[in-house]
C-alpha atoms as a PDB file:
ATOM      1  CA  UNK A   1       0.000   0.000   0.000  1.00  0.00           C
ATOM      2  CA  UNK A   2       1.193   3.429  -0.907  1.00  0.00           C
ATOM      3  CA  UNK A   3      -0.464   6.265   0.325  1.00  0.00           C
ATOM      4  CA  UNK A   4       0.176  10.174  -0.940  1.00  0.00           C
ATOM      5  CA  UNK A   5      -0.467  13.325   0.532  1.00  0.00           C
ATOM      6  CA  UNK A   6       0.333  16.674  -1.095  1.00  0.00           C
ATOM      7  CA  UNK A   7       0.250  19.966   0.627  1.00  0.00           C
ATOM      8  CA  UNK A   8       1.871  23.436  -0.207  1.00  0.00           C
ATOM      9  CA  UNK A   9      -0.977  24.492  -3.392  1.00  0.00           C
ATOM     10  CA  UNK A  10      -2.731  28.242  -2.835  1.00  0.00           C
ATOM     11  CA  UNK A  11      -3.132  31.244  -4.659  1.00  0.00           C
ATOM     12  CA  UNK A  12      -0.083  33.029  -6.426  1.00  0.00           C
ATOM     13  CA  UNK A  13       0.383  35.929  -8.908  1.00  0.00           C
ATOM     14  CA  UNK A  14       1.500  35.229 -12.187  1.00  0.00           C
ATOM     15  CA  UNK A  15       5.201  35.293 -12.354  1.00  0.00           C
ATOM     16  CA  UNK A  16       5.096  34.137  -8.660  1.00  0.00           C
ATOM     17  CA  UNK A  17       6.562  30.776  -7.308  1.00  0.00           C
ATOM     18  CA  UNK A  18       4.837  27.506  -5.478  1.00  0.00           C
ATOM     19  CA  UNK A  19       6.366  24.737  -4.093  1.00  0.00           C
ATOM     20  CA  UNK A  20       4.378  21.778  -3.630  1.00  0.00           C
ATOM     21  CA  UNK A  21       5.340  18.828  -1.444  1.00  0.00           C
ATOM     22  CA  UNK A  22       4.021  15.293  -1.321  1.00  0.00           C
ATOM     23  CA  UNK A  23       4.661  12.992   1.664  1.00  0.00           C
ATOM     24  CA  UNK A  24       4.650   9.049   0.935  1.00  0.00           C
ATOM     25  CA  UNK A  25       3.920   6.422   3.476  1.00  0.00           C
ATOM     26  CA  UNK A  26       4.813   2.826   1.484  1.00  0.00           C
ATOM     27  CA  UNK A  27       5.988  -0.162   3.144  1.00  0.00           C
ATOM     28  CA  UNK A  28       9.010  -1.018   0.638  1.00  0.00           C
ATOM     29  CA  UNK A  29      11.488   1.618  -0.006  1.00  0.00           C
ATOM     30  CA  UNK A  30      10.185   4.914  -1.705  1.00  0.00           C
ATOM     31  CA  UNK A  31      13.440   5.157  -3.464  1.00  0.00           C
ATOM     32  CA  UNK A  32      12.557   2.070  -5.851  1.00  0.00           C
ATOM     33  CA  UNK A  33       9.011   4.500  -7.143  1.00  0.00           C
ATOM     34  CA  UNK A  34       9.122   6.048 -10.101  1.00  0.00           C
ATOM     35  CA  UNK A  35       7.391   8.969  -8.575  1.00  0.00           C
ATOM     36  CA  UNK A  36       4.902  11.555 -10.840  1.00  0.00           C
ATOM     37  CA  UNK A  37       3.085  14.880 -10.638  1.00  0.00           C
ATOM     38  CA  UNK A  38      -0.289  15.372 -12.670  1.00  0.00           C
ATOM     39  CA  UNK A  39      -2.368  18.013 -12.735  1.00  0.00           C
ATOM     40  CA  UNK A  40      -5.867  18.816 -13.754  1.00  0.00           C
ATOM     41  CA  UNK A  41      -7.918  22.230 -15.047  1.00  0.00           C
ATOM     42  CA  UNK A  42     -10.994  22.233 -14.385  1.00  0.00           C
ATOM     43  CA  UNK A  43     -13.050  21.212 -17.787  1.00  0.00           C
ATOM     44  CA  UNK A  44      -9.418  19.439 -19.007  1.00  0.00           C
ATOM     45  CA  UNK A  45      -8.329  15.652 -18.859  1.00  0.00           C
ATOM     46  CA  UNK A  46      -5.695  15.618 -16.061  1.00  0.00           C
ATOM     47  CA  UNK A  47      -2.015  15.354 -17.490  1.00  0.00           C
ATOM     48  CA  UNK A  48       1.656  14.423 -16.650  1.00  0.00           C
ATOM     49  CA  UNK A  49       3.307  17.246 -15.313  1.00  0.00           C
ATOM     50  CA  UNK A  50       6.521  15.811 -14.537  1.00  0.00           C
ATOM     51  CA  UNK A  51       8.206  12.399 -13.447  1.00  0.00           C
ATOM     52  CA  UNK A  52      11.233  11.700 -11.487  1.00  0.00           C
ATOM     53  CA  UNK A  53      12.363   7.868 -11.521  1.00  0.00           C
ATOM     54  CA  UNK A  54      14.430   6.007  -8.540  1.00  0.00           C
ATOM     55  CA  UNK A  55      17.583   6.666 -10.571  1.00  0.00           C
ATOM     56  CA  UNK A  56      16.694  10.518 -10.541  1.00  0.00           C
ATOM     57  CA  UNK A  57      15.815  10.704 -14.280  1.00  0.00           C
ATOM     58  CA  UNK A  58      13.265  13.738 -14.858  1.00  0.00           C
ATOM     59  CA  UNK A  59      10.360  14.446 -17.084  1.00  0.00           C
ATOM     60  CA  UNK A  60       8.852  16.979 -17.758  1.00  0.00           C
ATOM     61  CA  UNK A  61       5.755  18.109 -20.069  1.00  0.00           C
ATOM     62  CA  UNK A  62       6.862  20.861 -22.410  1.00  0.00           C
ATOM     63  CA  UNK A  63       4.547  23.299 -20.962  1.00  0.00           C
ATOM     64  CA  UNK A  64       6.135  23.199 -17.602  1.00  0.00           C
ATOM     65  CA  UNK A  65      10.085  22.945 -19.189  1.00  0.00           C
ATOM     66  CA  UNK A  66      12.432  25.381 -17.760  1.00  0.00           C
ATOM     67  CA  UNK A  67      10.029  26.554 -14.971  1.00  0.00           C
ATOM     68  CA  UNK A  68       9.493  23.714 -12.851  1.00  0.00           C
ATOM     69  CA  UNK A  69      11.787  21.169 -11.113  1.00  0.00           C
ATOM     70  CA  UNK A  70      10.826  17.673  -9.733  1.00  0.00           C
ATOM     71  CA  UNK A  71      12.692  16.770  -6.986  1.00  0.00           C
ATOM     72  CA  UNK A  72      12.702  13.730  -4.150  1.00  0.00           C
ATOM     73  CA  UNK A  73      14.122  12.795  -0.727  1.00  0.00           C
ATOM     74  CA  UNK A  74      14.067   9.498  -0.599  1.00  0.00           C
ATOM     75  CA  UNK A  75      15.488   9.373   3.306  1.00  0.00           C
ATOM     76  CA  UNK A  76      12.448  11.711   4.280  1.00  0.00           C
ATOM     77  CA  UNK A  77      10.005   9.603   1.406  1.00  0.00           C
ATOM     78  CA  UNK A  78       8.912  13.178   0.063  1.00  0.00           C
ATOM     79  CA  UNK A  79       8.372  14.359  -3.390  1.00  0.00           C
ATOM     80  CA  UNK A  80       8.730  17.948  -4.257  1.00  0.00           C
ATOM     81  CA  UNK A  81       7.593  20.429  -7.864  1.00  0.00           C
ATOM     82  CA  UNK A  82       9.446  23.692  -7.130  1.00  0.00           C
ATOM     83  CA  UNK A  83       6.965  25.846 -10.020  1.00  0.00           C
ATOM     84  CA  UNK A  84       8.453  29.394 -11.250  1.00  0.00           C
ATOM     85  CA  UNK A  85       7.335  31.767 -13.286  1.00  0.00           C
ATOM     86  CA  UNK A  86       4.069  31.077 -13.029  1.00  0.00           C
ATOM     87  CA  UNK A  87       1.191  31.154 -15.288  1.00  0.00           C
ATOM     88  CA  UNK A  88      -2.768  31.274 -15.431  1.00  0.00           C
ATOM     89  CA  UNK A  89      -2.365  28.408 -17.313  1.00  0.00           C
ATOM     90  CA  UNK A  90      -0.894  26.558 -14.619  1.00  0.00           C
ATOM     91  CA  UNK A  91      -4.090  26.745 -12.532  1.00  0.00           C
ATOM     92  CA  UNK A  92      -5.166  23.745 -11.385  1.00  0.00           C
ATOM     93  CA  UNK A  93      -5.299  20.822  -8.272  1.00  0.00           C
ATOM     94  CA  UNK A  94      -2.009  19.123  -8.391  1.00  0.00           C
ATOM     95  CA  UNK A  95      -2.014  15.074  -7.399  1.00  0.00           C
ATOM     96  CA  UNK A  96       1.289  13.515  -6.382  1.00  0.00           C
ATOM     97  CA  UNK A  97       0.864   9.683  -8.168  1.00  0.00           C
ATOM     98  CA  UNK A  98       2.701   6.249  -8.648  1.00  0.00           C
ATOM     99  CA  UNK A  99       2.357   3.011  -9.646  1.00  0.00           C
ATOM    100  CA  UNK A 100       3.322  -0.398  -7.389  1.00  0.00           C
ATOM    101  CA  UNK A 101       2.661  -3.631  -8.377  1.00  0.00           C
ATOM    102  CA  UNK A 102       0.376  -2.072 -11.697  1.00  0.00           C
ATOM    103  CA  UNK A 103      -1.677  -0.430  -9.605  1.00  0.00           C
ATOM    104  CA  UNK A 104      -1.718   3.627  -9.329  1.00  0.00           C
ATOM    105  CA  UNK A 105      -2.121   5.410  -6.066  1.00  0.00           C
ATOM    106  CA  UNK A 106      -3.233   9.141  -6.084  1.00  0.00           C
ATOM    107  CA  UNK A 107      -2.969  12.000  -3.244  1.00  0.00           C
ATOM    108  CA  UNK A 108      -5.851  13.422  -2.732  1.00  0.00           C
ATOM    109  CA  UNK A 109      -4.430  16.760  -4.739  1.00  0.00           C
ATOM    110  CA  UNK A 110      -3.958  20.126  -3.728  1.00  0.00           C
ATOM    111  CA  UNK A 111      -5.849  23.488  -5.562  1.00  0.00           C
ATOM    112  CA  UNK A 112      -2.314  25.848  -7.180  1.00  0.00           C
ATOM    113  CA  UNK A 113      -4.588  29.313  -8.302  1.00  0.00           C
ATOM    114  CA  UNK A 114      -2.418  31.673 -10.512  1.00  0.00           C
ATOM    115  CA  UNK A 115      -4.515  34.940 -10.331  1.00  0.00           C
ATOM    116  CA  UNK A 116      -3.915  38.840 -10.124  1.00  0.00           C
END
């Protein structure tokens, strides 16, 4: 069993900066989980923001390239998305996810609003 918890989302002005965190309880060691951040707009299909696998190879979706950074601490079992430069675009709640033995385990999200 895996379970997720994100915290950190809120309201920010565009060209502002949010850092999300996401704290994992899993019985086997986080460090093996490829470890992923969606998000999802309202009216929109929730996407891959950006992965981060046990070896520390990152993903990211081309919207987010450049201004956000996946990072982990696999001691502490926390994932992190340090977002800059900030955009109305990026509004949106914000799930930490993986998969363990094929099956995907979801946070329960947390709302980012980029708003003047």
């Amino acid at each position: 069993q895996v379970q997720l918890v994100e915290s950190g989302g809120g309201l920010v002005q565009p060209g502002g900066s949010q850092r999300l965190s996401c704290a994992a309880t899993v019985e086997l060691n986080f460090w093996f989980l490829t470890m992923d951040w969606y998000r999802q707009a309202p009216g929109k299909q929730r996407e891959l923001v950006a992965s981060i696998r046990s070896s520390g190879t990152t993903n990211y979706a081309d919207s987010v390239k450049g201004r956000f950074t996946i990072s982990r601490d696999n001691t502490e079992k926390m994932l992190y998305l340090q977002m800059n430069n900030l955009k109305p675009e990026d509004t949106a709640v914000y799930y930490c996810h993986t998969v363990r033995n094929v099956v995907n385990f979801w946070g329960q999200g947390t709302q980012v609003t980029v708003s003047s």
